[in-house]
PDB file of N, CA and C in Angstrom:
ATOM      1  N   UNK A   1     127.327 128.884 129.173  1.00  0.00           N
ATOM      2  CA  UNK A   1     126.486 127.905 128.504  1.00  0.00           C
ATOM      3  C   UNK A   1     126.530 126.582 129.242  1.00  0.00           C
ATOM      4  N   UNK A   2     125.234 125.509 129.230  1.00  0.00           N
ATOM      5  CA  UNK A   2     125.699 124.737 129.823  1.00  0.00           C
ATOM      6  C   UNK A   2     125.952 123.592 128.861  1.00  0.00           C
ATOM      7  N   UNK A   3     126.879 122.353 129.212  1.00  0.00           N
ATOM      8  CA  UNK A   3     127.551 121.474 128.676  1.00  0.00           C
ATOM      9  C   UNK A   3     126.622 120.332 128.525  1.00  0.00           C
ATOM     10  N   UNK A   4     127.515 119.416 127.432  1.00  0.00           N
ATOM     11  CA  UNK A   4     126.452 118.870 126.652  1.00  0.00           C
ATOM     12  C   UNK A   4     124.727 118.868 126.640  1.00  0.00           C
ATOM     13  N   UNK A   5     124.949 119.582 126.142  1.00  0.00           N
ATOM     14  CA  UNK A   5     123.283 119.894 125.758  1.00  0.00           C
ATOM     15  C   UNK A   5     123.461 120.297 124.037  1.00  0.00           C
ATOM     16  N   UNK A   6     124.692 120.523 123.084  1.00  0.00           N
ATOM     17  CA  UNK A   6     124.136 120.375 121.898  1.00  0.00           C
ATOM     18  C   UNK A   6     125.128 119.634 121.009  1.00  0.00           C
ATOM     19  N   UNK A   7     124.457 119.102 120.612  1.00  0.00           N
ATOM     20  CA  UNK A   7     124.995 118.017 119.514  1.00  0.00           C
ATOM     21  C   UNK A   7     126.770 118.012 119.302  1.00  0.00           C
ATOM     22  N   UNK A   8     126.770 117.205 118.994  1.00  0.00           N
ATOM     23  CA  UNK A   8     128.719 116.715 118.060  1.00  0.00           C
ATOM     24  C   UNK A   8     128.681 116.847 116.877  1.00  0.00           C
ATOM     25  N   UNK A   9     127.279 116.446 116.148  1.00  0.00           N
ATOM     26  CA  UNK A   9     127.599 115.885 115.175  1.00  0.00           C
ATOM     27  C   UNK A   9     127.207 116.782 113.738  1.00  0.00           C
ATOM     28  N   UNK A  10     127.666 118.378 114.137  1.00  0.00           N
ATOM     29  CA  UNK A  10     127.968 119.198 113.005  1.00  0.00           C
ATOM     30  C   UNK A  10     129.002 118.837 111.880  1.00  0.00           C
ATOM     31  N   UNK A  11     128.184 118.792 110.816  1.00  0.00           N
ATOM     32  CA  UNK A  11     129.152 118.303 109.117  1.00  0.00           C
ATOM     33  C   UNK A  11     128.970 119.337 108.191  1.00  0.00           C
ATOM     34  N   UNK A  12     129.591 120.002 107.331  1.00  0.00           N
ATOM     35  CA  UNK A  12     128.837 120.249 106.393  1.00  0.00           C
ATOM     36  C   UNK A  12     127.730 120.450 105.343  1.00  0.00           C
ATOM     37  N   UNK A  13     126.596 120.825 105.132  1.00  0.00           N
ATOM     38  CA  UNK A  13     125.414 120.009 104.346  1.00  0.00           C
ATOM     39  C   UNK A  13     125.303 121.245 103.706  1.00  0.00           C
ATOM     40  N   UNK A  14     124.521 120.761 102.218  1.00  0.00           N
ATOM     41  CA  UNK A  14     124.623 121.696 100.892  1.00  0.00           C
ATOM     42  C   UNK A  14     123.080 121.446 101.062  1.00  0.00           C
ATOM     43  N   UNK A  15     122.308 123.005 100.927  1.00  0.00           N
ATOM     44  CA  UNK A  15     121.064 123.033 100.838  1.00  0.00           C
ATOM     45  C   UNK A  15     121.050 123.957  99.082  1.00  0.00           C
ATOM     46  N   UNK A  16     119.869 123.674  98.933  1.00  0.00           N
ATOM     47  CA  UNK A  16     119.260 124.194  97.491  1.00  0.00           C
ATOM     48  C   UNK A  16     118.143 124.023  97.558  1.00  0.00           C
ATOM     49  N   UNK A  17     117.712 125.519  97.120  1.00  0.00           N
ATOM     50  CA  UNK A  17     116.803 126.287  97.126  1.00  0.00           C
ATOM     51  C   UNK A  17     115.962 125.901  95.241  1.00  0.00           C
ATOM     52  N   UNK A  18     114.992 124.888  95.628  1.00  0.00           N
ATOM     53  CA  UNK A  18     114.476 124.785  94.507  1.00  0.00           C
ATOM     54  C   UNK A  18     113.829 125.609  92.972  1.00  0.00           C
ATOM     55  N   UNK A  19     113.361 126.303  93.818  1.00  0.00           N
ATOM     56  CA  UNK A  19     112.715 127.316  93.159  1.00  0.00           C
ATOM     57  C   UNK A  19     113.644 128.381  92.203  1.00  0.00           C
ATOM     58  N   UNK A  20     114.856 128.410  92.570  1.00  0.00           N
ATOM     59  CA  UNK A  20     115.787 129.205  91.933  1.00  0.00           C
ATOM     60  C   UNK A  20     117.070 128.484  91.708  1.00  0.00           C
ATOM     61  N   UNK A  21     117.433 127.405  92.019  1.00  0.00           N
ATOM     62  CA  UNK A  21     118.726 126.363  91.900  1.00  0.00           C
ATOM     63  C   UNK A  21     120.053 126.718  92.343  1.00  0.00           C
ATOM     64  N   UNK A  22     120.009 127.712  93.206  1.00  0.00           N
ATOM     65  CA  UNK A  22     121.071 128.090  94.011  1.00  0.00           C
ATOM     66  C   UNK A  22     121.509 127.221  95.738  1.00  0.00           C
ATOM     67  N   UNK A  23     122.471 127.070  95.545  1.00  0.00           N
ATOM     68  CA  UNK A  23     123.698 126.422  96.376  1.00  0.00           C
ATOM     69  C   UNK A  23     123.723 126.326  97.468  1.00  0.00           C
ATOM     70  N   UNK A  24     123.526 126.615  98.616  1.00  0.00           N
ATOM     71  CA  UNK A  24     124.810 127.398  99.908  1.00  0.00           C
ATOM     72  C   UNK A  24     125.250 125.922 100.696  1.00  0.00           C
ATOM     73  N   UNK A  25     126.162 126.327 101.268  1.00  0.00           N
ATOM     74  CA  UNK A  25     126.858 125.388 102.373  1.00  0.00           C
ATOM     75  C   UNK A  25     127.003 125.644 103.742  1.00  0.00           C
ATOM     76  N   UNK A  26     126.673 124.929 104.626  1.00  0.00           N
ATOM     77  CA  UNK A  26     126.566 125.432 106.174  1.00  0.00           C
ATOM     78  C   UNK A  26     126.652 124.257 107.019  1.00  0.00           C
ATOM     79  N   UNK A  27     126.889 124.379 108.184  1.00  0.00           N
ATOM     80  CA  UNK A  27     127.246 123.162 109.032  1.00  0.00           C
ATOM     81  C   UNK A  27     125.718 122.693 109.636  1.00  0.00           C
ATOM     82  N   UNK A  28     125.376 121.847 109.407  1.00  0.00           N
ATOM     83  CA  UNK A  28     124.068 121.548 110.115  1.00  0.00           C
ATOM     84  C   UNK A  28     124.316 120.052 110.709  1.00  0.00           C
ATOM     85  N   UNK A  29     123.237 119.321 111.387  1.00  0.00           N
ATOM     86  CA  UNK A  29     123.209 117.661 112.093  1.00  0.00           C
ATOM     87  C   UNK A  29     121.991 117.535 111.696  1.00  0.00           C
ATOM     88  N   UNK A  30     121.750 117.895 110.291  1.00  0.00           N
ATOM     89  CA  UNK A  30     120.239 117.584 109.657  1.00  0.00           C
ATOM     90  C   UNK A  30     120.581 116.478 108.811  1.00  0.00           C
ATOM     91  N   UNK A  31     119.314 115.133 108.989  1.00  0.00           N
ATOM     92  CA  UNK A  31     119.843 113.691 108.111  1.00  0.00           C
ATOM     93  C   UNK A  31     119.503 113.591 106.995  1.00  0.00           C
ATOM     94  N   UNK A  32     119.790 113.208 106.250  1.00  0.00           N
ATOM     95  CA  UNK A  32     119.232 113.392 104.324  1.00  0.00           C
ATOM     96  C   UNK A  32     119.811 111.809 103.798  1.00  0.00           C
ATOM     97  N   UNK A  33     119.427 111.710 102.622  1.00  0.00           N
ATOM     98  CA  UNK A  33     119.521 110.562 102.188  1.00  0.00           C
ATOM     99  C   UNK A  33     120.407 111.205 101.067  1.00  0.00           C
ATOM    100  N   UNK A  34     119.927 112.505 100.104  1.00  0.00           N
ATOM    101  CA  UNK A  34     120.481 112.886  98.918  1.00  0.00           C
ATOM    102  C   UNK A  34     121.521 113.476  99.011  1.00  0.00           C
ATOM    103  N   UNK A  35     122.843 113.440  98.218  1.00  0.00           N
ATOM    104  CA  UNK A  35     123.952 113.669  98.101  1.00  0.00           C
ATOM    105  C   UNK A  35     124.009 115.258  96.922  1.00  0.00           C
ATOM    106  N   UNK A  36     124.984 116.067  97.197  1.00  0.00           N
ATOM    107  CA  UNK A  36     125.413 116.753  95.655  1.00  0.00           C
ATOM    108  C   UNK A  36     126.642 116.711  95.824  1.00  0.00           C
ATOM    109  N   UNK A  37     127.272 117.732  94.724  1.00  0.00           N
ATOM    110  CA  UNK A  37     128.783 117.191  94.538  1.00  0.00           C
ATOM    111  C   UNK A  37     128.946 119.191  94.702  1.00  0.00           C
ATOM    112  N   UNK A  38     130.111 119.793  95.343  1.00  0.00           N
ATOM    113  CA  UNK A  38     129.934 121.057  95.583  1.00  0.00           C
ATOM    114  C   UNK A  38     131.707 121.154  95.997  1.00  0.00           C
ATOM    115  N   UNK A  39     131.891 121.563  94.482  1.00  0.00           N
ATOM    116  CA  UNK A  39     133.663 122.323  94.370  1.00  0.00           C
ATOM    117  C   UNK A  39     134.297 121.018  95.057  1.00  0.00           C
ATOM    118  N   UNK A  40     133.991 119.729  93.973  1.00  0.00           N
ATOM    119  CA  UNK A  40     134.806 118.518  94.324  1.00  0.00           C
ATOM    120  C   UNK A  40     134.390 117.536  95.321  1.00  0.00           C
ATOM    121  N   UNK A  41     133.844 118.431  96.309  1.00  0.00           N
ATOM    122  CA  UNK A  41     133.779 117.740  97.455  1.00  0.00           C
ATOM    123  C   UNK A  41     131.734 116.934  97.571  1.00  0.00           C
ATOM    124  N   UNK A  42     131.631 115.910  97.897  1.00  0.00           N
ATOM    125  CA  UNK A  42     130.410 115.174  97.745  1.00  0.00           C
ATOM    126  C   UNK A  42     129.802 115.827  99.414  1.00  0.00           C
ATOM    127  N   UNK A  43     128.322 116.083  99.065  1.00  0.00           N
ATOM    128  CA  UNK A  43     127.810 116.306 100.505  1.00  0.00           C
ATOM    129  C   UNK A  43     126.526 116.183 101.075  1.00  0.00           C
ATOM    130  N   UNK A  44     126.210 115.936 101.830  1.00  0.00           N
ATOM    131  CA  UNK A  44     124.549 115.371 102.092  1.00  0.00           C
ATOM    132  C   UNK A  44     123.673 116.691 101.784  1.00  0.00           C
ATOM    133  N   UNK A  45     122.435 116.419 100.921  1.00  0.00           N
ATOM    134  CA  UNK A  45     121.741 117.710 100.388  1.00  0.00           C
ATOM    135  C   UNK A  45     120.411 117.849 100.939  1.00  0.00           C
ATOM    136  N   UNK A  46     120.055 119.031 101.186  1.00  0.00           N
ATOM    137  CA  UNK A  46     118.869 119.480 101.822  1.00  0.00           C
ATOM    138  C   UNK A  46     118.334 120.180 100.644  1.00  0.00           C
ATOM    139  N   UNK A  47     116.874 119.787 100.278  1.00  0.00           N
ATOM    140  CA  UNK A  47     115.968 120.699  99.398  1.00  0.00           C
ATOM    141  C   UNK A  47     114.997 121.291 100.070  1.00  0.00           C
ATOM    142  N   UNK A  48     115.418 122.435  99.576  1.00  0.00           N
ATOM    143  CA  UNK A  48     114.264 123.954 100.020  1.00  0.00           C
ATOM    144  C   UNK A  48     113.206 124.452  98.599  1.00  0.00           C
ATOM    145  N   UNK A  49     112.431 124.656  99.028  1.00  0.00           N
ATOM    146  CA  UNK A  49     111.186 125.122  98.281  1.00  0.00           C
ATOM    147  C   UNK A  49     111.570 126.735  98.026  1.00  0.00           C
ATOM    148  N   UNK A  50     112.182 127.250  99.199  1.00  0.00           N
ATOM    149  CA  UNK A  50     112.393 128.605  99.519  1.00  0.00           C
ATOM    150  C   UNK A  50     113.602 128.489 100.047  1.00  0.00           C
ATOM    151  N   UNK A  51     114.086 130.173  99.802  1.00  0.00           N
ATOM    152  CA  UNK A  51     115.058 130.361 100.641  1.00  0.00           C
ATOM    153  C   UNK A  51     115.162 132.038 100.754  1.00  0.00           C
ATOM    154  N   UNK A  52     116.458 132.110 101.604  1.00  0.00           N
ATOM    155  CA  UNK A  52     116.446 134.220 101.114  1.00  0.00           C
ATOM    156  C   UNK A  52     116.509 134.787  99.832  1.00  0.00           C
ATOM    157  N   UNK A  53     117.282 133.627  98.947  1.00  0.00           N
ATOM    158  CA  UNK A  53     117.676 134.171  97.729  1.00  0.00           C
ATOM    159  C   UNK A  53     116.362 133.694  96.601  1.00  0.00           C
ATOM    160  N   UNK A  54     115.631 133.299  97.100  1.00  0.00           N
ATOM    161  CA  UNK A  54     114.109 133.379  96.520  1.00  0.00           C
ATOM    162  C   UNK A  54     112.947 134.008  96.993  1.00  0.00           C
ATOM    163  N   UNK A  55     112.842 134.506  98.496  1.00  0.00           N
ATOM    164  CA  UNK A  55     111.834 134.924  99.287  1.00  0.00           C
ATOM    165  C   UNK A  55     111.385 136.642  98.737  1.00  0.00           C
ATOM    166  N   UNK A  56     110.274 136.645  98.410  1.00  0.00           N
ATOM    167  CA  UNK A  56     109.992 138.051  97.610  1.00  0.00           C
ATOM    168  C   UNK A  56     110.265 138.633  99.023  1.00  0.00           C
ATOM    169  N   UNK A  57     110.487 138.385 100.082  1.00  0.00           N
ATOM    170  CA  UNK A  57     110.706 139.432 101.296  1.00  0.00           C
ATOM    171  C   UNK A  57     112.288 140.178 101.079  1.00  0.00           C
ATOM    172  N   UNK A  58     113.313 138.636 100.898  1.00  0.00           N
ATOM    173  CA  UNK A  58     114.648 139.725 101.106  1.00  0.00           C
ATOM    174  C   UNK A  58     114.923 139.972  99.266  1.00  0.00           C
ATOM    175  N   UNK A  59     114.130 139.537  98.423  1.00  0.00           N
ATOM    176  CA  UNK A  59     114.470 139.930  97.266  1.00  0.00           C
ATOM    177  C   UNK A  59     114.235 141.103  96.801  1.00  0.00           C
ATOM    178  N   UNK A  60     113.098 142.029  96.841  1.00  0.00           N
ATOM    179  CA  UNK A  60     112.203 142.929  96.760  1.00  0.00           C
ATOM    180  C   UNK A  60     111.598 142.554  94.989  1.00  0.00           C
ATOM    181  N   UNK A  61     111.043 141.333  94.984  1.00  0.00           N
ATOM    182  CA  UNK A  61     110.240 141.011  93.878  1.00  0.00           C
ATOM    183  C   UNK A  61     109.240 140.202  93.887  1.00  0.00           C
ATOM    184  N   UNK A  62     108.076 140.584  93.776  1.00  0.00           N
ATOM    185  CA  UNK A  62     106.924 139.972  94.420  1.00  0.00           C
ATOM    186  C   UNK A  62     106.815 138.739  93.038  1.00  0.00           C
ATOM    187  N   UNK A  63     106.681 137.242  93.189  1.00  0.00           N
ATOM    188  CA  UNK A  63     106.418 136.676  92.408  1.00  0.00           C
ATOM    189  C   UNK A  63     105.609 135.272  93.195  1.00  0.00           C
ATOM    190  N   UNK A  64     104.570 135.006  92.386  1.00  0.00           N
ATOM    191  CA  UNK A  64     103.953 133.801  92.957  1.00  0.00           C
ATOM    192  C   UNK A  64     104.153 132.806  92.912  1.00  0.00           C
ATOM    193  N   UNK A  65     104.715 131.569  94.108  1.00  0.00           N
ATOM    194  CA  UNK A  65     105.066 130.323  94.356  1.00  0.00           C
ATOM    195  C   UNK A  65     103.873 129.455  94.552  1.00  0.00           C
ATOM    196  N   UNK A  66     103.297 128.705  92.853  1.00  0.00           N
ATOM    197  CA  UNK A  66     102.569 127.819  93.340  1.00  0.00           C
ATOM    198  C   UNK A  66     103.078 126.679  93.517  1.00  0.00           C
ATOM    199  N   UNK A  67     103.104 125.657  94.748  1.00  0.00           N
ATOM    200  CA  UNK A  67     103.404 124.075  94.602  1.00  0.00           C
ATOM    201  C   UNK A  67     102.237 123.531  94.903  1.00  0.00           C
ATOM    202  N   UNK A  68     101.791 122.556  94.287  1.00  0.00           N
ATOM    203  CA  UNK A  68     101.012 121.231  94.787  1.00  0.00           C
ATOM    204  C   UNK A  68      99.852 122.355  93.995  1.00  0.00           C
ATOM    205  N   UNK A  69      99.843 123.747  93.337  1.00  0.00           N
ATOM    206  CA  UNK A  69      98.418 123.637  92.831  1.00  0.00           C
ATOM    207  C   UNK A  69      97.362 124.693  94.122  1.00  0.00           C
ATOM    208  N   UNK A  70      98.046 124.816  94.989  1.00  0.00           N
ATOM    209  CA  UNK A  70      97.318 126.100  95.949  1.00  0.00           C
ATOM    210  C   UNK A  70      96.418 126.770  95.412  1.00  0.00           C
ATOM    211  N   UNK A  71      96.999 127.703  94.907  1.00  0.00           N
ATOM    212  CA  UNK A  71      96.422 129.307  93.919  1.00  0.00           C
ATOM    213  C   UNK A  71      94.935 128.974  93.296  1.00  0.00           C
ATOM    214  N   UNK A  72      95.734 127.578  92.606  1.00  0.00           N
ATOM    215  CA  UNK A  72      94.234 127.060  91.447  1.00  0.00           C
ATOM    216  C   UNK A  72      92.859 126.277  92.746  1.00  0.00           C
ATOM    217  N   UNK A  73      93.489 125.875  93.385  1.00  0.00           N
ATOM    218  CA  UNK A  73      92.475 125.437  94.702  1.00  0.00           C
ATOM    219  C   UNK A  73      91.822 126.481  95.205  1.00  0.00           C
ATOM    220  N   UNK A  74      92.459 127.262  96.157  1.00  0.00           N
ATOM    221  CA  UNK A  74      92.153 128.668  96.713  1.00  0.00           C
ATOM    222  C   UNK A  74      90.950 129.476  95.428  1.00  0.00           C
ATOM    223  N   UNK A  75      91.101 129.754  94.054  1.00  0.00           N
ATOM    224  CA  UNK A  75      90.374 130.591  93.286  1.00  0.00           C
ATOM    225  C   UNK A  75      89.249 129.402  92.849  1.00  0.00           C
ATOM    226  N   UNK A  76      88.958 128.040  92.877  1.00  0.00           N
ATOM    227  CA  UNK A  76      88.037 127.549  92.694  1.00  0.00           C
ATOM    228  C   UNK A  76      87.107 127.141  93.521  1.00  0.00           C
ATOM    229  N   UNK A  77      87.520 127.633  94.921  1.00  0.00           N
ATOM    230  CA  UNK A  77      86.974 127.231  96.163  1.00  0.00           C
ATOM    231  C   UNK A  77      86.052 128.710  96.247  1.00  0.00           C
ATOM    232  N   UNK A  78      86.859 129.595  96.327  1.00  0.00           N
ATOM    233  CA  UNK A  78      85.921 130.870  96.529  1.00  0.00           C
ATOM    234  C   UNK A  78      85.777 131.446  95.636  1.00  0.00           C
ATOM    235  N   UNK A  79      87.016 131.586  94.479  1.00  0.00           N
ATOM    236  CA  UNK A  79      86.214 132.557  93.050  1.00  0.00           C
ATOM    237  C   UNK A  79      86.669 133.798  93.047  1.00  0.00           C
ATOM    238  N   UNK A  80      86.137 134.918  92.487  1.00  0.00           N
ATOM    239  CA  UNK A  80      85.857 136.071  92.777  1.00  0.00           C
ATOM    240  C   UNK A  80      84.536 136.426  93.466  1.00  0.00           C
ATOM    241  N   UNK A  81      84.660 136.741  94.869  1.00  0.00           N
ATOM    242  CA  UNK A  81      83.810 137.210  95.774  1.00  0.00           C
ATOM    243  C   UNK A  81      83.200 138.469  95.587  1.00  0.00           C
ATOM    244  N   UNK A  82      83.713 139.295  94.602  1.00  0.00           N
ATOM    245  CA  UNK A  82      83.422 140.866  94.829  1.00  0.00           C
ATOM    246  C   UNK A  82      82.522 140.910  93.259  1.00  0.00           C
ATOM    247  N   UNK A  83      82.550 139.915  92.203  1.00  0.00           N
ATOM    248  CA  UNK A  83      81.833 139.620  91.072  1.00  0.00           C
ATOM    249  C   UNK A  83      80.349 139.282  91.748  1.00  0.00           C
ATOM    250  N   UNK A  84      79.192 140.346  90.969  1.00  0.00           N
ATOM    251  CA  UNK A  84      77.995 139.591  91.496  1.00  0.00           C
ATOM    252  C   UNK A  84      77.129 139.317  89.913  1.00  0.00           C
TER     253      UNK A  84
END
């Protein structure tokens, strides 16, 4: 590998997965402003919309993620196309 070429400044950071309110912890050098508190210890927090433990891919449960209102945009823009 060659030398310095990646970062120092791996810490801890607690991401959560909105959509389902689950946890994880992993070393990242990603900057955040928001904090959580995780088994005592305080830690800079990353929010996810998604994650594995929500993704109908590794879940095997198909369920629909609307944010911002998509779905209702998308069906008033085109409709039902196959209705004549």
């Amino acid at each position: 590998m060659k030398k310095d070429i990646h970062p120092e400044n791996y810490r801890p950071v607690a991401f959560k997965d909105l959509s389902n309110g689950d946890v994880f912890v992993t070393r990242s050098t990603v900057n955040t402003k928001d904090t959580i508190e995780v088994d005592g210890e305080t830690l800079p927090l990353v929010k996810l919309e998604i994650s594995s433990s929500s993704h109908p891919f590794f879940t095997g449960k198909s369920k629909m993620v609307d944010t911002a209102g998509r779905v209702d945009k998308f069906v008033s823009r085109y409709g039902n196309r196959n209705k004549k």
